[in-house]
Protein backbone atom coordinates (compact mmCIF):
# COMPACT_ATOMS: atom_id res chain seq x y z
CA UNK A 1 10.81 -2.59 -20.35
CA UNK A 2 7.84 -4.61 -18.71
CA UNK A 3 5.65 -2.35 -16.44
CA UNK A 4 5.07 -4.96 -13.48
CA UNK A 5 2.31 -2.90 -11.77
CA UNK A 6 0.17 -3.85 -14.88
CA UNK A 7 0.34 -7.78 -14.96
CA UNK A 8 -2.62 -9.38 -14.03
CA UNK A 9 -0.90 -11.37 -10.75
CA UNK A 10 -0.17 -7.65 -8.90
CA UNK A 11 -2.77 -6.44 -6.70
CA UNK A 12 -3.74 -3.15 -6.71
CA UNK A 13 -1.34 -0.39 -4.73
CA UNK A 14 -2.52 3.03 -4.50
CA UNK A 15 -1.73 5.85 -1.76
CA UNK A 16 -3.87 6.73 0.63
CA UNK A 17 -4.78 10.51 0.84
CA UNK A 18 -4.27 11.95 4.82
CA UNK A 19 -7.70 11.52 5.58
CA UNK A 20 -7.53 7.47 4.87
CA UNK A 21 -4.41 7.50 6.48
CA UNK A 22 -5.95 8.61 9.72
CA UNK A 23 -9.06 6.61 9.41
CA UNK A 24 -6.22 3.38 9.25
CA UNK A 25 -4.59 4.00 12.01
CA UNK A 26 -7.21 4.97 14.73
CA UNK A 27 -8.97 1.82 13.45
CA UNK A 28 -5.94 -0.48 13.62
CA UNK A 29 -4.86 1.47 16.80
CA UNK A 30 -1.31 1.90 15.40
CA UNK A 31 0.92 5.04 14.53
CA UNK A 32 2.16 4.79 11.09
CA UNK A 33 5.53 3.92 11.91
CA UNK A 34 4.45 0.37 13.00
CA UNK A 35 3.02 -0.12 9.80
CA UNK A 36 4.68 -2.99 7.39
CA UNK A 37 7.42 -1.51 5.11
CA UNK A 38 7.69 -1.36 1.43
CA UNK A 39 10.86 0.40 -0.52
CA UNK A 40 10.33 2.91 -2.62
CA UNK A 41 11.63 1.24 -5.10
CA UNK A 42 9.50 -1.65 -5.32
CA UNK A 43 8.21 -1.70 -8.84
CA UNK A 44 4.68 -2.27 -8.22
CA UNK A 45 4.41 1.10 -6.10
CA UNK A 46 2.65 4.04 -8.17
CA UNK A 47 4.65 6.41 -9.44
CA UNK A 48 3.18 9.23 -7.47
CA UNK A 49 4.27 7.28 -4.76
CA UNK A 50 6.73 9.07 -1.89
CA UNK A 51 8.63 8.17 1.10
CA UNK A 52 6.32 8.74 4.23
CA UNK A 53 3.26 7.83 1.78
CA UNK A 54 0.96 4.93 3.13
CA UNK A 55 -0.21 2.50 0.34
CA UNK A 56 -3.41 0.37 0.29
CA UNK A 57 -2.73 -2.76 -1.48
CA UNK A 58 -6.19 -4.69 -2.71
CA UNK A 59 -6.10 -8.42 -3.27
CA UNK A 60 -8.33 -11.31 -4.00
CA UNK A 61 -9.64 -13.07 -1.33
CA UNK A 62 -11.32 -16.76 -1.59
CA UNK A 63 -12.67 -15.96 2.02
CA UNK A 64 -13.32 -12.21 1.38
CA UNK A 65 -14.41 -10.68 -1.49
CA UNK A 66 -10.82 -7.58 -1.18
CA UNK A 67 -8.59 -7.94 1.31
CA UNK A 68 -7.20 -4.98 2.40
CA UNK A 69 -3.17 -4.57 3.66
CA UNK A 70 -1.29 -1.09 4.30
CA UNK A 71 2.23 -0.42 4.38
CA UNK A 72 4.44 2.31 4.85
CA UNK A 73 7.10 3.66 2.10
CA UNK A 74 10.47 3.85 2.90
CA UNK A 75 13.85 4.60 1.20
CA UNK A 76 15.46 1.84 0.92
């Protein structure tokens, strides 16, 4: 089976520990419900990856060097 969170065209997901989490949201000014969604069964997630987990997703930017996105894990 093909491990999708390796190809080359994924960004990189990882979970934020509760301290980053925090950080996010006071600087976003949001409570982590209002966060984007992503299923826990999307195959790019990490495997440590849980339901109430907030993942920082890192992609290429032409403007900015990373950009940055965060979304919350839910069941689907």
């Amino acid at each position: 089976m093909v491990d999708v969170s390796q190809h080359n065209l994924v960004p990189e997901h990882s979970v934020l520990d509760n301290g980053g989490v925090e950080a996010v949201l006071e600087d976003y000014g949001v409570d982590r419900t209002d966060l984007p969604k992503i299923t826990r069964r999307d195959p790019a997630l990490p495997d440590e990856a849980e339901v109430g987990d907030v993942i920082e997703i890192r992609r290429d930017s032409r403007t900015a060097d990373n950009a940055l996105v965060y979304r919350l894990v839910v069941d689907s």
